[in-house]
C-alpha atoms as a PDB file:
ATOM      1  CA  UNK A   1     -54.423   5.399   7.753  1.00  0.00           C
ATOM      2  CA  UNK A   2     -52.746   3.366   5.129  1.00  0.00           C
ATOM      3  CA  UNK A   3     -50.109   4.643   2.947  1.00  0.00           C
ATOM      4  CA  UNK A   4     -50.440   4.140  -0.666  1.00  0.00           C
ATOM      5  CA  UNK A   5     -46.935   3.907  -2.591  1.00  0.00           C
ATOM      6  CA  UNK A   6     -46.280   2.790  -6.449  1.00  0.00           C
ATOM      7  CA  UNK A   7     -44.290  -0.507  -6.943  1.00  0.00           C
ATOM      8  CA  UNK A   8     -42.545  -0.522  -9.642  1.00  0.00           C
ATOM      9  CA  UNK A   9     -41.655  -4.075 -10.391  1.00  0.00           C
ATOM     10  CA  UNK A  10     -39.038  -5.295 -12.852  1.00  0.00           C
ATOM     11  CA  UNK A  11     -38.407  -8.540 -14.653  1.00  0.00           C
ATOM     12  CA  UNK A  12     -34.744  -9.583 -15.433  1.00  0.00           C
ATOM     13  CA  UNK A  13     -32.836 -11.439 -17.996  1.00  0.00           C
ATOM     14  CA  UNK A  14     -31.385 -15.012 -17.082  1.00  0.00           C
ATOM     15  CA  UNK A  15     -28.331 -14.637 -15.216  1.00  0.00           C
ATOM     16  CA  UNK A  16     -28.926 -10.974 -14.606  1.00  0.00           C
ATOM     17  CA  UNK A  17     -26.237 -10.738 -11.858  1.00  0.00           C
ATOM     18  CA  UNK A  18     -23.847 -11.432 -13.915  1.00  0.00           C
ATOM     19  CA  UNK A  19     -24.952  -9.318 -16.635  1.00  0.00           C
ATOM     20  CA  UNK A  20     -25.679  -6.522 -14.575  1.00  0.00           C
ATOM     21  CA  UNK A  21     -21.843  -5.660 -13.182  1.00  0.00           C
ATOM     22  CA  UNK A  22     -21.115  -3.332 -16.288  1.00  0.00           C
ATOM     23  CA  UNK A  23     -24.084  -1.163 -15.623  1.00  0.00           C
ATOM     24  CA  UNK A  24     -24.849  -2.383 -11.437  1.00  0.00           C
ATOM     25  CA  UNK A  25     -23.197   1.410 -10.176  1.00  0.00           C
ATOM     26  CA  UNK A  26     -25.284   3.633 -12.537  1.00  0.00           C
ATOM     27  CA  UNK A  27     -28.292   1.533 -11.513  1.00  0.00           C
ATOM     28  CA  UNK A  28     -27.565   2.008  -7.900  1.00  0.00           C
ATOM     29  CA  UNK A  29     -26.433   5.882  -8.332  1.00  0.00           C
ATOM     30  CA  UNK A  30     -29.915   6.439 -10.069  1.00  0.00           C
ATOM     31  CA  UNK A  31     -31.380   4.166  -6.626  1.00  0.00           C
ATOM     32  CA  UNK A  32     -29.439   6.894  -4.375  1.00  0.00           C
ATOM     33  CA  UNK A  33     -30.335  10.181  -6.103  1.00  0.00           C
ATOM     34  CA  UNK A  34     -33.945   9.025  -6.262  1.00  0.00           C
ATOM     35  CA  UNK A  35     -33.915   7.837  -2.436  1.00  0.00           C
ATOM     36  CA  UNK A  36     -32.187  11.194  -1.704  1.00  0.00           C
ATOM     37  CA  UNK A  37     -34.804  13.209  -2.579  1.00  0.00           C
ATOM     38  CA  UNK A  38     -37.605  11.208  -1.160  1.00  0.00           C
ATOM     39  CA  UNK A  39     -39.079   9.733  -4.191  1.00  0.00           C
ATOM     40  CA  UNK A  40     -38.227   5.928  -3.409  1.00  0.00           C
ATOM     41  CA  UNK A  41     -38.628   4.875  -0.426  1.00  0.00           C
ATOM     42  CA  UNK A  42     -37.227   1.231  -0.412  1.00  0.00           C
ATOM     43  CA  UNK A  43     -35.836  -1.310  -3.083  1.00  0.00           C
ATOM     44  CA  UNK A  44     -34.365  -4.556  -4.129  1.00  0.00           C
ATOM     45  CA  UNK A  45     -33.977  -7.352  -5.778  1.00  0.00           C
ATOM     46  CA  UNK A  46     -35.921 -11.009  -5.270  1.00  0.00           C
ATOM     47  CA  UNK A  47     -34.516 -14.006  -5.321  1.00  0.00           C
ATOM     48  CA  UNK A  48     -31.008 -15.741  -4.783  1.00  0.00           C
ATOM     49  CA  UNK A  49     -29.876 -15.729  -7.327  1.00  0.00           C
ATOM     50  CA  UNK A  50     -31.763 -12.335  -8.434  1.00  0.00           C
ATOM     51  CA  UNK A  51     -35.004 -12.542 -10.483  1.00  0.00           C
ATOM     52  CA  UNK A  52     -36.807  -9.539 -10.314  1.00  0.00           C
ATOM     53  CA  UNK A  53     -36.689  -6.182  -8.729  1.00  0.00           C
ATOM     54  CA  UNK A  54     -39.246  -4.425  -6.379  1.00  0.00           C
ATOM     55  CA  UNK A  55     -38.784  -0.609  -6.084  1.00  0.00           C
ATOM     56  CA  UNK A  56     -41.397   1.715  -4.126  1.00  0.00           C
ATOM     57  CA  UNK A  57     -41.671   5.123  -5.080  1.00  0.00           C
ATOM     58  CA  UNK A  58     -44.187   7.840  -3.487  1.00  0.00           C
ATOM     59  CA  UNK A  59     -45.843   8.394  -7.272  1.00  0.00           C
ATOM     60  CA  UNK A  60     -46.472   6.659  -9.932  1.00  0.00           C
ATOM     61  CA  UNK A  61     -44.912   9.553 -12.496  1.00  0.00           C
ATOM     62  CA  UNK A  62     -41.490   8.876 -10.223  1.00  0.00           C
ATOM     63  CA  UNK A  63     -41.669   5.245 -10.712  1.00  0.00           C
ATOM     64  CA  UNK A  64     -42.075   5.568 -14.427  1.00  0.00           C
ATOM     65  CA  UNK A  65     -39.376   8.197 -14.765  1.00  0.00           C
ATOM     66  CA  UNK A  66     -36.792   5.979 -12.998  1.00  0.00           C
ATOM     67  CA  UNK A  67     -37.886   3.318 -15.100  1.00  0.00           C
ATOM     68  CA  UNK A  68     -37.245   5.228 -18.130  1.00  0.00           C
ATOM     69  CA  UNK A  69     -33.739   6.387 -16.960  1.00  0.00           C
ATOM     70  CA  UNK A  70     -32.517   3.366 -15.409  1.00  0.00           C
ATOM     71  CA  UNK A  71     -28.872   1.886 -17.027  1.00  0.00           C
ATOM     72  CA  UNK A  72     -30.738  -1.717 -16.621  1.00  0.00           C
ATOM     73  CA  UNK A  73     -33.870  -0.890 -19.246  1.00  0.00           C
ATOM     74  CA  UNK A  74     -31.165   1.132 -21.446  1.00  0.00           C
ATOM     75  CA  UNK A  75     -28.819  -1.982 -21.443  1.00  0.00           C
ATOM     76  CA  UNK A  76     -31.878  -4.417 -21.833  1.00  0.00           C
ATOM     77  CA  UNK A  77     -31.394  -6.562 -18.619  1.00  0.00           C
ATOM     78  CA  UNK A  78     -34.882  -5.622 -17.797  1.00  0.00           C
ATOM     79  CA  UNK A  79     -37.782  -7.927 -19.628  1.00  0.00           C
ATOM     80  CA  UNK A  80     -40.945  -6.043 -18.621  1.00  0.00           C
ATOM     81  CA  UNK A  81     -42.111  -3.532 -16.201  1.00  0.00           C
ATOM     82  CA  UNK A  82     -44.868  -2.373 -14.475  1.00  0.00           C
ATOM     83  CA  UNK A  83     -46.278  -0.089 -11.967  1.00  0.00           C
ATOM     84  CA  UNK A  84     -49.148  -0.706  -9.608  1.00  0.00           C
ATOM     85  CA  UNK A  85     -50.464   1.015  -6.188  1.00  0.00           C
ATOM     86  CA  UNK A  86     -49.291  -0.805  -3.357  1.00  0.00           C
ATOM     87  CA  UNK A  87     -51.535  -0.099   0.107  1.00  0.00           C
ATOM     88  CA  UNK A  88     -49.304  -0.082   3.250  1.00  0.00           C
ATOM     89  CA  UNK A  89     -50.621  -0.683   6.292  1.00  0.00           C
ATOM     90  CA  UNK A  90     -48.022  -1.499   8.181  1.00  0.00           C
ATOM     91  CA  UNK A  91     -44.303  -0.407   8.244  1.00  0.00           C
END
């Protein structure tokens, strides 16, 4: 049976990964606590150099809550984001 997960997906500002470094260990704190307690289930970012972000969370109400507490959205790195239902059916 497939598994259904939310992807949240971010857009970044040009030359995020420079940008990022002041707020890159909150970002991936918030990534570790949220992995911890099984509310995302994998994540990273696209592209070399970085684009975007993909994050995949078990709800949708998780995927919008780390969206709203994440140190990228508060420091504006992030353009837009949304979160859609992603079918798994194989992993």
């Amino acid at each position: 049976m497939p598994e259904i997960l939310q992807l949240l997906q971010y857009e970044y500002v040009p030359d995020i990964a420079t940008k990022r470094e002041p707020h890159r260990a909150g970002h991936l704190s918030l990534i570790e606590a949220y992995h911890a307690e099984g509310k995302l289930v994998i994540a990273g970012a696209l592209g070399n150099p970085p684009h975007a972000g993909l994050l995949a969370f078990r709800t949708a109400e998780d995927a919008e809550a780390f969206a709203a507490e994440d140190p990228y959205g508060a420091a504006g790195l992030v353009v837009s984001h949304k979160v859609e239902p992603w079918t798994v059916v194989a992993s």
